[in-house]
ModelCIF file with pLDDT and N, C-alpha, C, O atoms, coordinates in Angstrom:
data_MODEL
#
_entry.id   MODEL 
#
_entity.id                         1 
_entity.type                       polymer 
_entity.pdbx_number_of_molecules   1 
#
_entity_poly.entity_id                      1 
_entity_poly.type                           'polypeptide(L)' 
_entity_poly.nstd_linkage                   no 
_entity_poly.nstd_monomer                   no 
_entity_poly.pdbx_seq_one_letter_code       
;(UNK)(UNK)(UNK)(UNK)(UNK)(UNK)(UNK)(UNK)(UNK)(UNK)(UNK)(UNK)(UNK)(UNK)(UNK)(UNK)
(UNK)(UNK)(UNK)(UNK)(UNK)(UNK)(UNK)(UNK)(UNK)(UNK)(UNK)(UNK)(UNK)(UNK)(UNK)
;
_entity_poly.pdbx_seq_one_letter_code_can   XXXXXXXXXXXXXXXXXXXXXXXXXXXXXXX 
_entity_poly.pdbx_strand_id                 A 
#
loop_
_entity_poly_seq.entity_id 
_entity_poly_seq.num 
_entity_poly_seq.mon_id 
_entity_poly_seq.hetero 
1 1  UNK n 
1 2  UNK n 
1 3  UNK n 
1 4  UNK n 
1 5  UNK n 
1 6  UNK n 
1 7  UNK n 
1 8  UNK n 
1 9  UNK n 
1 10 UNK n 
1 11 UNK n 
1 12 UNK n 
1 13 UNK n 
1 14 UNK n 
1 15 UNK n 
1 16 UNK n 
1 17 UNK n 
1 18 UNK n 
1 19 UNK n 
1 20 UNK n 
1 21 UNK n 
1 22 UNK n 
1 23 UNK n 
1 24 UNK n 
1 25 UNK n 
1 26 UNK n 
1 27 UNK n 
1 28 UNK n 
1 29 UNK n 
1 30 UNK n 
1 31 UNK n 
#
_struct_asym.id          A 
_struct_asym.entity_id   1 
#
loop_
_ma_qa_metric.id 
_ma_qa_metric.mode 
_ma_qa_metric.name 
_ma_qa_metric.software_group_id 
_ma_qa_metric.type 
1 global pLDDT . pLDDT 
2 local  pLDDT . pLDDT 
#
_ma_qa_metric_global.metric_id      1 
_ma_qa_metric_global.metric_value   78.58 
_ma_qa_metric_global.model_id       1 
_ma_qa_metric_global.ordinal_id     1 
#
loop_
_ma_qa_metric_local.label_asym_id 
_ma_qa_metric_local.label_comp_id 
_ma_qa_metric_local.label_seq_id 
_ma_qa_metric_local.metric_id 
_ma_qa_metric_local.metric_value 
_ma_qa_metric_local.model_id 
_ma_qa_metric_local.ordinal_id 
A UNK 1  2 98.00 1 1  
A UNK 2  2 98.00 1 2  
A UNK 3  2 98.00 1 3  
A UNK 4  2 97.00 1 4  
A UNK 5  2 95.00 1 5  
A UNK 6  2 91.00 1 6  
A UNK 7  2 92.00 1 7  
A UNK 8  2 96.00 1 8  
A UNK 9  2 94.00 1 9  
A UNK 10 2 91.00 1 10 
A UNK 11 2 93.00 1 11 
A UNK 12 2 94.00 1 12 
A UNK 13 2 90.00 1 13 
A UNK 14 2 88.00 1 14 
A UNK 15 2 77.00 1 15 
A UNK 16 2 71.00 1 16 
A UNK 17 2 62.00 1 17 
A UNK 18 2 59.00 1 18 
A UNK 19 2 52.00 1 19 
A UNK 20 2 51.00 1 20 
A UNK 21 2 49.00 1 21 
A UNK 22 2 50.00 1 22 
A UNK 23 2 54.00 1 23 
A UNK 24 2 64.00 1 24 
A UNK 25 2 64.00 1 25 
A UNK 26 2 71.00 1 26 
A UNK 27 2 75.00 1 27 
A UNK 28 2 78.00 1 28 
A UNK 29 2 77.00 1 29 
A UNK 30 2 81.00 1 30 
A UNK 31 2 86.00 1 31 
#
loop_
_atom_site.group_PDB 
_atom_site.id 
_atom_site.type_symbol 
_atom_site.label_atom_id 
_atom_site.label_alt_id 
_atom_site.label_comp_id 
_atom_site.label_asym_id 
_atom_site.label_entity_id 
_atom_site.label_seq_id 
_atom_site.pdbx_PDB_ins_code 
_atom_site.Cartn_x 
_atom_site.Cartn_y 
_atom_site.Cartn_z 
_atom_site.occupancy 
_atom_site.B_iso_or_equiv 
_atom_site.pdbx_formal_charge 
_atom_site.auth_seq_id 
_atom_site.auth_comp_id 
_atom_site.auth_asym_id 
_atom_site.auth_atom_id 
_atom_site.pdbx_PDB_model_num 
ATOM 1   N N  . UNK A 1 1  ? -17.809 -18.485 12.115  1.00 98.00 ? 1  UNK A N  1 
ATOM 2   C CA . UNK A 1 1  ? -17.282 -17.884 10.897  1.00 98.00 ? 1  UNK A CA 1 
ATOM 3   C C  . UNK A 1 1  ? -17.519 -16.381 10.952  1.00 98.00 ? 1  UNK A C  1 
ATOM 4   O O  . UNK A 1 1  ? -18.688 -16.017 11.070  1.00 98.00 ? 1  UNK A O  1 
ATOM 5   N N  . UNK A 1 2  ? -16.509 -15.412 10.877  1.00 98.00 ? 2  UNK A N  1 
ATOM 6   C CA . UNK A 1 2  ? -16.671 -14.023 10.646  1.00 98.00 ? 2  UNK A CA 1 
ATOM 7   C C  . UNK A 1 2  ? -16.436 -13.498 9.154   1.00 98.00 ? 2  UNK A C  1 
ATOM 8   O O  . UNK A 1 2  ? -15.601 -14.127 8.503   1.00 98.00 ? 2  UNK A O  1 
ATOM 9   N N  . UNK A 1 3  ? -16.981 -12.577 8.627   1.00 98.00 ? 3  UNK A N  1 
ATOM 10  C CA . UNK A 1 3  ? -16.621 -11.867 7.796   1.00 98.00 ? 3  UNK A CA 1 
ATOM 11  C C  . UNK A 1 3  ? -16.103 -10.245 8.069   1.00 98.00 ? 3  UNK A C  1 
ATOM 12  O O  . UNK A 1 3  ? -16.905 -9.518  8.656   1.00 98.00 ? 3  UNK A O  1 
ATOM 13  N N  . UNK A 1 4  ? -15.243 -9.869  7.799   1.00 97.00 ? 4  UNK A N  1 
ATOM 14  C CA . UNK A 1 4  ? -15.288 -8.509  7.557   1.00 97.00 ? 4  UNK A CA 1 
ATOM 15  C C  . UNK A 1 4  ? -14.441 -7.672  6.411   1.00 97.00 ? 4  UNK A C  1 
ATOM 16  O O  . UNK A 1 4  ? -13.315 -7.865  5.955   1.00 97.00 ? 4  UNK A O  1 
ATOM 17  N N  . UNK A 1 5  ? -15.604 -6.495  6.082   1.00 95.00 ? 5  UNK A N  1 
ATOM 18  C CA . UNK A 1 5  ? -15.502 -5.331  5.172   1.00 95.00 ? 5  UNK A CA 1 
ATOM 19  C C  . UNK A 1 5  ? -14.273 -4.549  5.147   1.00 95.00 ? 5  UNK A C  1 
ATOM 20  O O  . UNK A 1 5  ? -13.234 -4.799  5.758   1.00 95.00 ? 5  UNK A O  1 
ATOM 21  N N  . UNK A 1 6  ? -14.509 -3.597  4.387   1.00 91.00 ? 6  UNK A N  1 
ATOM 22  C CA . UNK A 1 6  ? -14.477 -2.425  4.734   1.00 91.00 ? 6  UNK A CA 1 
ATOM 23  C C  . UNK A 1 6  ? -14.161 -1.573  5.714   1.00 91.00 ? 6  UNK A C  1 
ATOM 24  O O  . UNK A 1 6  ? -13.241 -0.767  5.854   1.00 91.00 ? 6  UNK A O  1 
ATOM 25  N N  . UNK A 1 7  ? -15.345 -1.980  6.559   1.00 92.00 ? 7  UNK A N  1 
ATOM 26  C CA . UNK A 1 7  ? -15.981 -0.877  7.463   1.00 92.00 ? 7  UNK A CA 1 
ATOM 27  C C  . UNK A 1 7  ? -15.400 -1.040  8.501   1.00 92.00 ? 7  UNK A C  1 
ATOM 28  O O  . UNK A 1 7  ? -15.544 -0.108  9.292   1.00 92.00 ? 7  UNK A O  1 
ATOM 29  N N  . UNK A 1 8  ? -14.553 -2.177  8.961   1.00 96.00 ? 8  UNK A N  1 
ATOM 30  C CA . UNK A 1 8  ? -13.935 -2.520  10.247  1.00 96.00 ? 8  UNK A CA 1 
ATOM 31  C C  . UNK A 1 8  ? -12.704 -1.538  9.886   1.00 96.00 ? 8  UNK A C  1 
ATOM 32  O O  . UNK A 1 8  ? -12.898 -0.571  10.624  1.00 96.00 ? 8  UNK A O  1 
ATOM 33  N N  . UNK A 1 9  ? -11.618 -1.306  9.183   1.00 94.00 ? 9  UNK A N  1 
ATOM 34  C CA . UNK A 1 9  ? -10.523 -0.797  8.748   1.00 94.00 ? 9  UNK A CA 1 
ATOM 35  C C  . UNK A 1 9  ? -10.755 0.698   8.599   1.00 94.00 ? 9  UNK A C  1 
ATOM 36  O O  . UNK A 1 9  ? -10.239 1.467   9.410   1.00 94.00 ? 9  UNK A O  1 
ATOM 37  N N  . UNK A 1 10 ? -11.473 1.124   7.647   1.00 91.00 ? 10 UNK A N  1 
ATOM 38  C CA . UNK A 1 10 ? -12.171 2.013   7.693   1.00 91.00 ? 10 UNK A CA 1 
ATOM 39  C C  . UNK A 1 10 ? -11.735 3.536   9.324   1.00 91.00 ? 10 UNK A C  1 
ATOM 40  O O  . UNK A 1 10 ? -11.236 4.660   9.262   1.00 91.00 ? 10 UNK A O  1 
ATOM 41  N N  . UNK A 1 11 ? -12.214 2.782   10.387  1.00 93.00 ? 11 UNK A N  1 
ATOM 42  C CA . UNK A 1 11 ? -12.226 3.230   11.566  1.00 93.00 ? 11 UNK A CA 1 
ATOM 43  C C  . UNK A 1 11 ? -10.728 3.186   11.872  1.00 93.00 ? 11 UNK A C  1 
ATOM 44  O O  . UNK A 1 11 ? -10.447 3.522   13.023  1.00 93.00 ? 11 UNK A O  1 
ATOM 45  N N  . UNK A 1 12 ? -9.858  2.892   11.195  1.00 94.00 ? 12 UNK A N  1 
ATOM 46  C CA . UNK A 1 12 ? -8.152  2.844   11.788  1.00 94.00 ? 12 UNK A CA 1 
ATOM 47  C C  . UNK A 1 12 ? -7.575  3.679   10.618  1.00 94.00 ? 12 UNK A C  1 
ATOM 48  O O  . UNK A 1 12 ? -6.420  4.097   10.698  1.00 94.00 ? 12 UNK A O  1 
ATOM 49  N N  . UNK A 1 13 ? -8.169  3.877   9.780   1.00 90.00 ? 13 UNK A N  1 
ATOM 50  C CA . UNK A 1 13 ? -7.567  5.154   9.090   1.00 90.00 ? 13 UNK A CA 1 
ATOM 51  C C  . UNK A 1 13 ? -7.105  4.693   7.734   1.00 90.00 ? 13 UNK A C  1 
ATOM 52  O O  . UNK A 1 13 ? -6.336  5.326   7.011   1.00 90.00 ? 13 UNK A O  1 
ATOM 53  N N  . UNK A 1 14 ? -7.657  3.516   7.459   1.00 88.00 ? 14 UNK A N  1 
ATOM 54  C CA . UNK A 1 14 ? -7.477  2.645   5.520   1.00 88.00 ? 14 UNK A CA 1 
ATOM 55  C C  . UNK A 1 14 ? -8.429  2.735   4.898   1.00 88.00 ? 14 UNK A C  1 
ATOM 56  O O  . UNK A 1 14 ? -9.399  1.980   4.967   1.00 88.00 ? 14 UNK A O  1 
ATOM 57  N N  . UNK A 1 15 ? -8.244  4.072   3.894   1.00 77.00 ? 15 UNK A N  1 
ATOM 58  C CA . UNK A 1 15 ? -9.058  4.518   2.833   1.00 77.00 ? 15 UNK A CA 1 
ATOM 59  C C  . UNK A 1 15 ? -9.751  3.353   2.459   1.00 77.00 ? 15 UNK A C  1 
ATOM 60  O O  . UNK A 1 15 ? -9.275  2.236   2.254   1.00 77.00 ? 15 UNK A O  1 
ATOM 61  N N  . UNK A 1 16 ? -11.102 3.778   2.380   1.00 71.00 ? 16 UNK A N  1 
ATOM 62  C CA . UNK A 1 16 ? -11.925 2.545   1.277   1.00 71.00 ? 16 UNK A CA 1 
ATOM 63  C C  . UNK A 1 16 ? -11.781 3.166   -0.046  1.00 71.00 ? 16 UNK A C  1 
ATOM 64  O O  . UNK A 1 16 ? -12.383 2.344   -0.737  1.00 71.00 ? 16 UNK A O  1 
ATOM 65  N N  . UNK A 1 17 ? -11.549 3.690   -0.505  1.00 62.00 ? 17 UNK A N  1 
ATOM 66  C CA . UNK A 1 17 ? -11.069 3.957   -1.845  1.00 62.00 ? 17 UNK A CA 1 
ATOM 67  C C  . UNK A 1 17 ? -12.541 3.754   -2.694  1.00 62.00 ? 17 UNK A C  1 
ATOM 68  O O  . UNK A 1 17 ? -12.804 4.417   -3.696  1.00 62.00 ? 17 UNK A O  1 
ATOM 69  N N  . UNK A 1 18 ? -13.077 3.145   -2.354  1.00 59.00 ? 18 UNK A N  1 
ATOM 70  C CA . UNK A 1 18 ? -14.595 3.315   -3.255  1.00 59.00 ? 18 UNK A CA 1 
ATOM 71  C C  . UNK A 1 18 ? -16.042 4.396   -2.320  1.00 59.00 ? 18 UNK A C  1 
ATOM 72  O O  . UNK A 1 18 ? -16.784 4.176   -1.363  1.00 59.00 ? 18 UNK A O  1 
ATOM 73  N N  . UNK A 1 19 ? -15.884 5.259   -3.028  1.00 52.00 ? 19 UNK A N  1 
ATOM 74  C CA . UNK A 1 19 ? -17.015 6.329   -3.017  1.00 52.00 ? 19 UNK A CA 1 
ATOM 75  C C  . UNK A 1 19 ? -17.925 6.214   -3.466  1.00 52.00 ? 19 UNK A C  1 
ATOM 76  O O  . UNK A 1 19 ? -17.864 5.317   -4.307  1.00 52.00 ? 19 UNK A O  1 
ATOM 77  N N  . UNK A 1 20 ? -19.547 6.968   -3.343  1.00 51.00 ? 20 UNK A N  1 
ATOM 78  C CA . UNK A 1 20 ? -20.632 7.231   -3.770  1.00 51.00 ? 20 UNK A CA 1 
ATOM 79  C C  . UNK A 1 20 ? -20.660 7.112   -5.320  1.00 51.00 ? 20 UNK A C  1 
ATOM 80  O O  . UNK A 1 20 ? -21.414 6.293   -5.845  1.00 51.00 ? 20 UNK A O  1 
ATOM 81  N N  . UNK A 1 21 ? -19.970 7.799   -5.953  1.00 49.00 ? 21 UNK A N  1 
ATOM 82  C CA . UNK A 1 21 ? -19.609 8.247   -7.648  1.00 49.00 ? 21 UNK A CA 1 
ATOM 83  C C  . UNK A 1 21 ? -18.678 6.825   -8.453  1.00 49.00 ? 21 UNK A C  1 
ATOM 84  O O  . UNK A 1 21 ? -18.404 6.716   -9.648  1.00 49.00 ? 21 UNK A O  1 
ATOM 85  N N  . UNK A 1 22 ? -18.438 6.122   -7.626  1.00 50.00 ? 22 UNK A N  1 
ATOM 86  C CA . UNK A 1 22 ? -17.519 4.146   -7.767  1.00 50.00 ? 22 UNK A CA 1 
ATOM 87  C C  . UNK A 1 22 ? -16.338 4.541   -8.486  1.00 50.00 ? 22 UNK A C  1 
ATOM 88  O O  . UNK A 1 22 ? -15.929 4.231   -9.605  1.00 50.00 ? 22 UNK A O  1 
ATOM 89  N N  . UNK A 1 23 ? -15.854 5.349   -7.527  1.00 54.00 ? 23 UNK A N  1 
ATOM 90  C CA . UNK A 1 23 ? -14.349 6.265   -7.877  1.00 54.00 ? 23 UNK A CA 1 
ATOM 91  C C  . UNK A 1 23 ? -13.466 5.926   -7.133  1.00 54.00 ? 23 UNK A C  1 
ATOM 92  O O  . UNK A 1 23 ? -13.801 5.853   -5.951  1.00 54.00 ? 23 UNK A O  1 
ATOM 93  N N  . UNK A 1 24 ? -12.295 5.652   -7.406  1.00 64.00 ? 24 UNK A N  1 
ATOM 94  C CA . UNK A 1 24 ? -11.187 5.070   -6.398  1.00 64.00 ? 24 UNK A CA 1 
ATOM 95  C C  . UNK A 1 24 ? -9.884  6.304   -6.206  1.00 64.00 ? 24 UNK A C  1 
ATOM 96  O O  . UNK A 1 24 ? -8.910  6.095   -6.930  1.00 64.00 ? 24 UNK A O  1 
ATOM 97  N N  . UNK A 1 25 ? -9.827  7.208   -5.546  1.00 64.00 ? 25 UNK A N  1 
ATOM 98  C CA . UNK A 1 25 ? -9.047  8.023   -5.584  1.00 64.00 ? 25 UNK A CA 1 
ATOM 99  C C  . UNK A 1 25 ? -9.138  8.570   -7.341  1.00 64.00 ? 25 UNK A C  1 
ATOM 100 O O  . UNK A 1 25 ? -8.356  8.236   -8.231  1.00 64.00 ? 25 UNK A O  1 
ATOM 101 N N  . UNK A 1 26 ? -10.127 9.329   -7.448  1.00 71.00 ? 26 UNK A N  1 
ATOM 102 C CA . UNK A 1 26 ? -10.092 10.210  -8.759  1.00 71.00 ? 26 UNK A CA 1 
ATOM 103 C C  . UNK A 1 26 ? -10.105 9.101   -10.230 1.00 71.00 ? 26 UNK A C  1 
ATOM 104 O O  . UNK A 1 26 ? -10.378 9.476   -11.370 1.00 71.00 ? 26 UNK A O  1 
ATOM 105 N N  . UNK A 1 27 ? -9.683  7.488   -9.764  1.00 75.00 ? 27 UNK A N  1 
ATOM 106 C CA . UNK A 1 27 ? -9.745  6.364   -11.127 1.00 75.00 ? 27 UNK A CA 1 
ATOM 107 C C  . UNK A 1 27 ? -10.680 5.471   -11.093 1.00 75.00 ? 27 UNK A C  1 
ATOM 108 O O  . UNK A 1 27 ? -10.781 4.889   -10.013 1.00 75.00 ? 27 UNK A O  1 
ATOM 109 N N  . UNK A 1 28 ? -11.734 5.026   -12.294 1.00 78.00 ? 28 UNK A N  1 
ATOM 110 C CA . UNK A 1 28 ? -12.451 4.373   -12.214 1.00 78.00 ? 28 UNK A CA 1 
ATOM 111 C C  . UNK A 1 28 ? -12.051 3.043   -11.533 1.00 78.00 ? 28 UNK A C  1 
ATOM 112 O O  . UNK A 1 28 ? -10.889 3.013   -11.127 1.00 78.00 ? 28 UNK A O  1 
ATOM 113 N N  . UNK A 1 29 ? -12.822 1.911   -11.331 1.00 77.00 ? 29 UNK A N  1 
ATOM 114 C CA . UNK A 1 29 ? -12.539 0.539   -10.752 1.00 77.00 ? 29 UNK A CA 1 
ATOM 115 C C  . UNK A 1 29 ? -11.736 -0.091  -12.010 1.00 77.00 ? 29 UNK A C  1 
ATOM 116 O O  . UNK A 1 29 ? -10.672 -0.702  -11.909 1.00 77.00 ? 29 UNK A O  1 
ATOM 117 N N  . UNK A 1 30 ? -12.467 0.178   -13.271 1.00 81.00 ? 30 UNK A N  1 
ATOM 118 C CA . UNK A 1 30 ? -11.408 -0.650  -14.272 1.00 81.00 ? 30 UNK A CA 1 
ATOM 119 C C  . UNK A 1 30 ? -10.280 -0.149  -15.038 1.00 81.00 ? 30 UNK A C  1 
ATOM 120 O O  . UNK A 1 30 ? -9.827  -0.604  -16.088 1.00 81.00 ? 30 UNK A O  1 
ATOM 121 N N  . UNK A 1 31 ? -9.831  1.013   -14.257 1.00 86.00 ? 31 UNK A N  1 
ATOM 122 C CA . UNK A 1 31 ? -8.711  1.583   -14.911 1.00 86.00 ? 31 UNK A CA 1 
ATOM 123 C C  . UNK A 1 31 ? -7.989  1.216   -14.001 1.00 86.00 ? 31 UNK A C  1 
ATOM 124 O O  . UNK A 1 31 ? -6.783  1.459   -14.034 1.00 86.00 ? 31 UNK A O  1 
#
């Protein structure tokens, strides 16, 4: 069984969109 994140995609150039500040491109997660 594998899982993967983030962090695999990440390295090919697909924004994680969640930052330090839990900001998604300038909008909160529940907006």
């Amino acid at each position: 069984l594998v899982l993967t994140g983030a962090g695999i995609s990440a390295e090919s150039g697909v924004p994680t969109f969640r930052g330090s500040d839990g900001l998604w491109e300038g909008h909160r997660v529940e907006q």
